[in-house]
Protein backbone atom coordinates (compact mmCIF):
# COMPACT_ATOMS: atom_id res chain seq x y z
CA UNK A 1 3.20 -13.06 24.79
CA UNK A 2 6.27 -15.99 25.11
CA UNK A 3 8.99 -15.27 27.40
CA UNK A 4 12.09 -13.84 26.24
CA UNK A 5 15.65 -12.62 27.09
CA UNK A 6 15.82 -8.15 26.89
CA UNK A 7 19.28 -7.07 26.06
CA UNK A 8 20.05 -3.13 25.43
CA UNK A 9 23.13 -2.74 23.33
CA UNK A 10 25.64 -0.02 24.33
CA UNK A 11 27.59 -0.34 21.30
CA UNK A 12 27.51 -2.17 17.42
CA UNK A 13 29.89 -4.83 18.50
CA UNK A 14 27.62 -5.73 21.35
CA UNK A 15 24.17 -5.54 19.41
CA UNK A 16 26.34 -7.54 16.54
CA UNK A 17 27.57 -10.18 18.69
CA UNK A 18 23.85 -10.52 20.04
CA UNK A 19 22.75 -10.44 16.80
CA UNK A 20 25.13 -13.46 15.70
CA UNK A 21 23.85 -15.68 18.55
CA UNK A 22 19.77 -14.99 17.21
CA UNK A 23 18.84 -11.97 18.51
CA UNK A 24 16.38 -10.21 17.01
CA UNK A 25 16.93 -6.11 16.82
CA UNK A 26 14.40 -3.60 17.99
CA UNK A 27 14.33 -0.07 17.74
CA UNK A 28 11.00 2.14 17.56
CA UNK A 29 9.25 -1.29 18.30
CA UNK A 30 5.78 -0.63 16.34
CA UNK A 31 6.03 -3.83 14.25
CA UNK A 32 7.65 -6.39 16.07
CA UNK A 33 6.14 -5.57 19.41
CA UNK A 34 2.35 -6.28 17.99
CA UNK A 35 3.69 -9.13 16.20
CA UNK A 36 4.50 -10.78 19.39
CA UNK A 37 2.03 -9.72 21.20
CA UNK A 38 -0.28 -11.48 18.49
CA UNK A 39 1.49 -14.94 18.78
CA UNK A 40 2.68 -13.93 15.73
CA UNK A 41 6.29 -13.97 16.18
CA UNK A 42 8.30 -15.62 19.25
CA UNK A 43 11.72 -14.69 19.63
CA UNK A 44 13.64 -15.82 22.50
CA UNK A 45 15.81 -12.61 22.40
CA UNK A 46 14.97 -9.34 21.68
CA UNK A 47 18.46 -6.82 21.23
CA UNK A 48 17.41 -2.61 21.37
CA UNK A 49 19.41 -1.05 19.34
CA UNK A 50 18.34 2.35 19.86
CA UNK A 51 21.03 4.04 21.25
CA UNK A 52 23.65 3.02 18.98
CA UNK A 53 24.98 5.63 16.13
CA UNK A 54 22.87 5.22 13.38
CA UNK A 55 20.91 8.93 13.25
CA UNK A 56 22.61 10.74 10.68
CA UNK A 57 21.24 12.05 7.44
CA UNK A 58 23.67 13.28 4.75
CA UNK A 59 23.72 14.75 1.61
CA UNK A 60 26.70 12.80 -0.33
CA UNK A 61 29.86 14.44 -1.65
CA UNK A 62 27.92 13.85 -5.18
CA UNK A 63 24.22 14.87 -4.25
CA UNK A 64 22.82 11.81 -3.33
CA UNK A 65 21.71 11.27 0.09
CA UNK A 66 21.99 9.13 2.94
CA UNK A 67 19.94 8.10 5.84
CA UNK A 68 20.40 6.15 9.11
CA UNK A 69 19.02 3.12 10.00
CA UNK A 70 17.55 4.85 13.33
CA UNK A 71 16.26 7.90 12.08
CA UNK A 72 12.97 8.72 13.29
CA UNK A 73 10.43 8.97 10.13
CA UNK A 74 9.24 12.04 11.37
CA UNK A 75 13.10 13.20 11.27
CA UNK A 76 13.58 12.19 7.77
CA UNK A 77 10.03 13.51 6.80
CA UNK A 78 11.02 17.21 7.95
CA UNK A 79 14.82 17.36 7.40
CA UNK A 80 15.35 20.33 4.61
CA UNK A 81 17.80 18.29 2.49
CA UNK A 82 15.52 15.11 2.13
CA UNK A 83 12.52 18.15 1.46
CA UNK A 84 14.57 19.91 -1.33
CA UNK A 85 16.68 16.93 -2.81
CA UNK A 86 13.93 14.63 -2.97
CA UNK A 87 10.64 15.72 -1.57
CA UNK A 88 8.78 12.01 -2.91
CA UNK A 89 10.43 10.14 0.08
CA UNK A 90 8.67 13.20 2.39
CA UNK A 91 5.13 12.69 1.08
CA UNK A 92 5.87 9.19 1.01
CA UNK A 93 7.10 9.75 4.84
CA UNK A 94 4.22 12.16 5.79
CA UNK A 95 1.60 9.59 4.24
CA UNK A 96 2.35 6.91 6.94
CA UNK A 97 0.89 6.24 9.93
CA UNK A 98 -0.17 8.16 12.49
CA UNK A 99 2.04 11.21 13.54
CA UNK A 100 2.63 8.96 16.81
CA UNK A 101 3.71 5.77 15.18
CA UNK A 102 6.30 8.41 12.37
CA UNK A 103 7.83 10.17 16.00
CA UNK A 104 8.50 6.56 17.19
CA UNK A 105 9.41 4.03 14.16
CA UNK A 106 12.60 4.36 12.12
CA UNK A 107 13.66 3.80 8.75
CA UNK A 108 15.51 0.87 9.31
CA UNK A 109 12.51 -0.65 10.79
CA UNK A 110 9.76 0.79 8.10
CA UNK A 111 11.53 -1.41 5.47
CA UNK A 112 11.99 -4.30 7.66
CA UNK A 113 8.23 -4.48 8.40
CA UNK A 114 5.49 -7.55 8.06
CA UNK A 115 2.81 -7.61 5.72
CA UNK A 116 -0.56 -6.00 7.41
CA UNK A 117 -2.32 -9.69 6.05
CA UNK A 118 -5.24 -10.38 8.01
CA UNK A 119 -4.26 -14.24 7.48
CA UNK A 120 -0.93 -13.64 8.44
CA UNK A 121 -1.75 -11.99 11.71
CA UNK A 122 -4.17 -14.47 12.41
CA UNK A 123 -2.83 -17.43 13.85
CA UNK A 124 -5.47 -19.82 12.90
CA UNK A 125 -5.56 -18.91 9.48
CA UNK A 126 -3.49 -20.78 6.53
CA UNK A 127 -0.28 -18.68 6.21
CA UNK A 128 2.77 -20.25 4.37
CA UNK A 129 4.58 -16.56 5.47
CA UNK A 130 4.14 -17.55 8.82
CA UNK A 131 3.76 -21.43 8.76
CA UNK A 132 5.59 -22.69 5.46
CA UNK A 133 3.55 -25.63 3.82
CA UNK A 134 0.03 -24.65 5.84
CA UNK A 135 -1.46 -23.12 2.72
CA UNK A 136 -2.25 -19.44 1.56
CA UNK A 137 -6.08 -18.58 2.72
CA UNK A 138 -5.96 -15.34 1.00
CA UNK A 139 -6.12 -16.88 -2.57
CA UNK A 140 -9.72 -18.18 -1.77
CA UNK A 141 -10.88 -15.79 0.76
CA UNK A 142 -11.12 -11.96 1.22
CA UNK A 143 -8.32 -10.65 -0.85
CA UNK A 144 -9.41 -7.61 -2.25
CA UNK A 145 -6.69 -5.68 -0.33
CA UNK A 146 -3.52 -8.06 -1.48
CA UNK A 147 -0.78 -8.22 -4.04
CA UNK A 148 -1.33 -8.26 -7.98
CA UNK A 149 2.00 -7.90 -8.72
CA UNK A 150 4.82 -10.29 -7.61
CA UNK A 151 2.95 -13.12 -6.48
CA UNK A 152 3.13 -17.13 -6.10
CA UNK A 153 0.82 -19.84 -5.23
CA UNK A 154 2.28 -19.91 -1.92
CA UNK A 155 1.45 -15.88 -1.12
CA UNK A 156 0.02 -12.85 -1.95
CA UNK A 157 0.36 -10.66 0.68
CA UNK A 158 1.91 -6.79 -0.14
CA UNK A 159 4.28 -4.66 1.49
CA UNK A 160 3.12 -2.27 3.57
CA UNK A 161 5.83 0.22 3.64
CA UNK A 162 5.44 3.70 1.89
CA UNK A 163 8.62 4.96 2.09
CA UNK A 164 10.14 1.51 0.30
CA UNK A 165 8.18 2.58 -2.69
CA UNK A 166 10.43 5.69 -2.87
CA UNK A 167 13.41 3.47 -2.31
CA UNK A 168 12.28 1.32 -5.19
CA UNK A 169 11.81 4.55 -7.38
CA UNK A 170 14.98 5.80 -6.71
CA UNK A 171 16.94 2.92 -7.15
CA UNK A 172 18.45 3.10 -3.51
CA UNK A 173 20.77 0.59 -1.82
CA UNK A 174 20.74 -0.51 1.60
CA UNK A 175 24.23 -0.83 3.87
CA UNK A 176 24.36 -3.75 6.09
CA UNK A 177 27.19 -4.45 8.90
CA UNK A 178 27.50 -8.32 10.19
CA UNK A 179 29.56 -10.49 11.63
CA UNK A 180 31.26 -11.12 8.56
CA UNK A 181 31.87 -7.02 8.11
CA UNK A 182 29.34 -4.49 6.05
CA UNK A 183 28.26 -5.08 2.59
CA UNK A 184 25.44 -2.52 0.43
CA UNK A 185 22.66 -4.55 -1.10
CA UNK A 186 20.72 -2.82 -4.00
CA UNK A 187 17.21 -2.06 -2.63
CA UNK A 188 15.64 -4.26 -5.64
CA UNK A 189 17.13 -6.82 -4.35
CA UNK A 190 17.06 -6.32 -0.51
CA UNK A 191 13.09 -7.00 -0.23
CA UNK A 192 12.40 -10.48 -1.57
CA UNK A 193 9.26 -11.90 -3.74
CA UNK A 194 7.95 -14.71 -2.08
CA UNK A 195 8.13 -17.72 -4.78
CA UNK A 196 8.13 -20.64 -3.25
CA UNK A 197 9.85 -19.43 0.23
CA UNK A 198 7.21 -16.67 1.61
CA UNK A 199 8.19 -16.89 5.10
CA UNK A 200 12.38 -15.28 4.00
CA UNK A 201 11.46 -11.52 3.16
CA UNK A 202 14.55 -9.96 2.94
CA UNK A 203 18.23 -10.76 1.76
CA UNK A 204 19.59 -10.63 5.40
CA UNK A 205 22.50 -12.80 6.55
CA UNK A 206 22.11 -14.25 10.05
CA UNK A 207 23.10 -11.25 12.91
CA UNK A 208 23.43 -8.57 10.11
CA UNK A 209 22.19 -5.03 11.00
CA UNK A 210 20.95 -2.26 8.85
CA UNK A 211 22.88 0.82 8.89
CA UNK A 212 22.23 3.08 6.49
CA UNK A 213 19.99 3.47 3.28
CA UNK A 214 21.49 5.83 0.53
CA UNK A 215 20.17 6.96 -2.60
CA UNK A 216 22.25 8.21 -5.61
CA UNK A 217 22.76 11.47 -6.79
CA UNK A 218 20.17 11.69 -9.89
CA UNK A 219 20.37 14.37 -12.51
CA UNK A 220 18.91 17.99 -12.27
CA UNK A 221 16.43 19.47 -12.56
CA UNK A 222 14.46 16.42 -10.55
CA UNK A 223 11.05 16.66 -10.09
CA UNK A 224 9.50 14.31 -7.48
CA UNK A 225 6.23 13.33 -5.90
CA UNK A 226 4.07 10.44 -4.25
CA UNK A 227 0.56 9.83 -4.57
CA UNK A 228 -1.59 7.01 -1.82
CA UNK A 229 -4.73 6.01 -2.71
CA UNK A 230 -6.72 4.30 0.39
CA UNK A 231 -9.44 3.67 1.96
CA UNK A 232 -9.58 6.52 4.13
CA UNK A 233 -7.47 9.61 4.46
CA UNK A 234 -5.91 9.15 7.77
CA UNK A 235 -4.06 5.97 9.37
CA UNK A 236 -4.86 3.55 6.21
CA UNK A 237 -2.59 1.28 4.13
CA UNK A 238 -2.25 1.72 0.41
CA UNK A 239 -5.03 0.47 -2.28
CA UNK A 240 -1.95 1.55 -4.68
CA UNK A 241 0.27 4.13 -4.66
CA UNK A 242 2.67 5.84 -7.53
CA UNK A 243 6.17 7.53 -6.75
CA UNK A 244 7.68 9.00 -9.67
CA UNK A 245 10.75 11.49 -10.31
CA UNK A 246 11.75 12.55 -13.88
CA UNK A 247 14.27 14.50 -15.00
CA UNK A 248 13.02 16.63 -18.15
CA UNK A 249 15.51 19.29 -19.77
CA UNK A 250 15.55 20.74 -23.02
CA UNK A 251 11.95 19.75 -23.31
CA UNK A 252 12.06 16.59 -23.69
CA UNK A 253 12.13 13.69 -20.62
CA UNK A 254 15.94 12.47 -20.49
CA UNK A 255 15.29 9.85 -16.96
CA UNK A 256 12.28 8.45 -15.40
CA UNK A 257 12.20 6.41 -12.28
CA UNK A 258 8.50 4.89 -11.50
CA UNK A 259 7.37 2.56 -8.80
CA UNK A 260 4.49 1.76 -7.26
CA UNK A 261 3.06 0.42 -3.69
CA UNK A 262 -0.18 -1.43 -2.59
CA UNK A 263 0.00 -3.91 -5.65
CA UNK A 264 2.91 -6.00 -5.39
CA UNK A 265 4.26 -8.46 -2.65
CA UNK A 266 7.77 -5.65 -2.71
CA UNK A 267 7.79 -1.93 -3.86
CA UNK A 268 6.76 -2.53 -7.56
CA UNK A 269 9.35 -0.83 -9.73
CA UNK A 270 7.77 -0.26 -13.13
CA UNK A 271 10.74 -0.40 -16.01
CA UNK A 272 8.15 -0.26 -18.87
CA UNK A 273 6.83 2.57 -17.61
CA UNK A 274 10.02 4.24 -17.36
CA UNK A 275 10.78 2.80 -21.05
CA UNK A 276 8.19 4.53 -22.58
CA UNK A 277 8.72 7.89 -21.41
CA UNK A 278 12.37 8.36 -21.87
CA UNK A 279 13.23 11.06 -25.12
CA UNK A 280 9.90 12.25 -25.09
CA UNK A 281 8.19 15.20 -24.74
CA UNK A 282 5.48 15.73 -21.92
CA UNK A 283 2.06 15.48 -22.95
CA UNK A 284 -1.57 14.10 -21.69
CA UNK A 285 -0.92 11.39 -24.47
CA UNK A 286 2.16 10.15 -23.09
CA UNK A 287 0.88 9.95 -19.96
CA UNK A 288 -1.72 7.97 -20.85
CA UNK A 289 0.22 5.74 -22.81
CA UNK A 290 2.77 5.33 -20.55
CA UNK A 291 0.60 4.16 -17.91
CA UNK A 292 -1.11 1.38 -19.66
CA UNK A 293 2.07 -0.23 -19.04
CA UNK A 294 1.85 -0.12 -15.13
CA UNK A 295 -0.36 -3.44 -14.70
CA UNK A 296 1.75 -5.61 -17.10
CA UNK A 297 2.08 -9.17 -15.99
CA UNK A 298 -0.35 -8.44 -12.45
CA UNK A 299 -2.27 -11.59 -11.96
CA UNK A 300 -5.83 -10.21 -9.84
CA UNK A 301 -7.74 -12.24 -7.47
CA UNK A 302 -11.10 -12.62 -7.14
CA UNK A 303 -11.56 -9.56 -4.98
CA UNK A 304 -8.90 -7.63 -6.05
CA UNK A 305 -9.23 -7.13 -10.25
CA UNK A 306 -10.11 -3.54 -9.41
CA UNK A 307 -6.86 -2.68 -8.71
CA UNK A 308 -5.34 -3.18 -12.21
CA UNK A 309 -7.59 0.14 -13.31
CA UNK A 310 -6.82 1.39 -10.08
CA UNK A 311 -2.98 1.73 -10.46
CA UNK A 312 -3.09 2.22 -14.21
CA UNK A 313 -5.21 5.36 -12.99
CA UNK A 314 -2.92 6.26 -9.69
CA UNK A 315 0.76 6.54 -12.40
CA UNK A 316 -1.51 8.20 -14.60
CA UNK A 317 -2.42 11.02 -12.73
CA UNK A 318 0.93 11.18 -10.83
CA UNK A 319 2.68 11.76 -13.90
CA UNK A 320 0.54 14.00 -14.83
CA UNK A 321 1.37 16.08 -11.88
CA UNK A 322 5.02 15.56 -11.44
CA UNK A 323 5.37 16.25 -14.81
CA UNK A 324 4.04 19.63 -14.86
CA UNK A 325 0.03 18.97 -15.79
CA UNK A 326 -2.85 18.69 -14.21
């Protein structure tokens, strides 16, 4: 680990003004503390941010919700209006990590985290994420874990957050406070595909500082859920994952918000999903149907074609469930 400055901010103007001058926030610490302890990363400032007021979680004047920045994912996972308004971000919640990690890391810092890349935490390894121009070695070596969805020539590393597939889902939007004053940043457009700049992951502006992440008030009844496939039940990243809420009254399926995780190099919000299951009625056919549509445009890797089946499969059967089969 580099040497580096440790400053604890007492109040958002301080952790702002640190912010401003490069600072790099920390919170719950459970990304960017590995990341520089793996050579990874080297910032010459770290700023904790942990005691500032950021821990509130509110249902909105028109039923939508709103979380802080610093609330524990444990906190969010268990709080009765995130359970009843939307119980997808939950599972999503309960999904992650180890019960440890969930009492430590925050929101805030969930979305904010690095790709799990072995190339990218290896510093000998090609990584244009990490070193722009050195090459991408997962397009030619073991990539049967990475993106299908999303991708360039210069990356294809996914997103490793759970939660941020719920986000995607719901169409959330993400407040920001900075030097310049706050702003709210849709979530589709907060998390940024790689193209030809890997190594800039999110729409940040130098010293800005996540506050808040809020997601609208959708119509009722809502039904939500999340479904992870992985490796292994406990403490495992996503193979793919499916979060899906609809909203079906009178019969017949009037809203449908579909994303998935574990495929793409961001949450992977799937619009012709959605498409084909709005003002229809709910049935094993539609399902099916709707589906086929979750792999459109995914360009697999040598290691990795499994996973087009895989997440065709994963919204399957999720929609299946959320939407009242079996």
């Amino acid at each position: 680990m580099h040497p580096f400055s440790y400053t604890k901010a007492a109040s958002t103007r301080q952790a702002l003004d640190a912010g401003r001058d490069g600072g790099r926030y920390i919170a719950g610490g459970t990304t960017l503390v590995d990341l520089m302890r793996e050579t990874v990363e080297r910032p010459a400032a770290i700023v904790d941010i942990s005691d500032l007021p950021l821990r509130d979680i509110m249902v909105t004047r028109r039923g939508g919700l709103r979380i802080g920045a610093l609330v524990r994912m444990s906190e969010a996972a268990a709080h009765r209006g995130v359970r009843a308004l939307y119980p997808v971000i939950s599972q999503a919640l309960e999904l992650s990590a180890s019960a440890q990690l969930r009492n430590m890391a925050t929101i805030g810092g969930n979305i904010m985290q690095r790709t799990r890349c072995t190339y990218f935490r290896d510093v000998t390894a090609a990584c244009n994420k990490r070193e722009p121009g050195s090459g991408c070695a997962a397009l030619h070596g073991v990539n049967r874990t990475h993106a299908i969805l999303g991708t360039s020539d210069d990356c294809v590393a996914t997103h490793p957050s759970d939660v941020a597939v719920t986000f995607a889902a719901l169409e959330a939007s993400v407040h920001l406070l900075g030097p310049a004053g706050e702003r709210t940043v849709p979530f589709a457009d907060f998390l940024l595909r790689p193209g030809s700049t890997p190594g800039r992951e999110q729409s940040l502006r130098q010293g800005e500082l996540i506050t808040a992440v809020e997601i609208p008030a959708l119509p009722r009844p809502l039904r939500s859920g999340y479904l992870k496939v992985r490796d292994r039940q406990s403490y495992e990243f996503a193979l793919t994952s499916a979060a899906v809420a609809l909203h079906i009254r009178g019969g017949v399926i009037r809203e449908a918000k579909v994303a998935a995780g574990g495929v793409g190099t961001v949450p992977w919000k799937l619009p012709a999903v959605e498409d084909a299951l709005v003002g229809k009625r709910p049935s094993n056919a539609l399902w099916t149907k709707a589906a086929e549509r979750a792999a459109d445009g995914a360009r697999p890797l040598q290691h990795n074609r499994f996973k087009v089946e895989l997440l065709t499969r994963t919204v399957e059967r999720q929609l299946r469930v959320v939407g009242g089969g079996k």
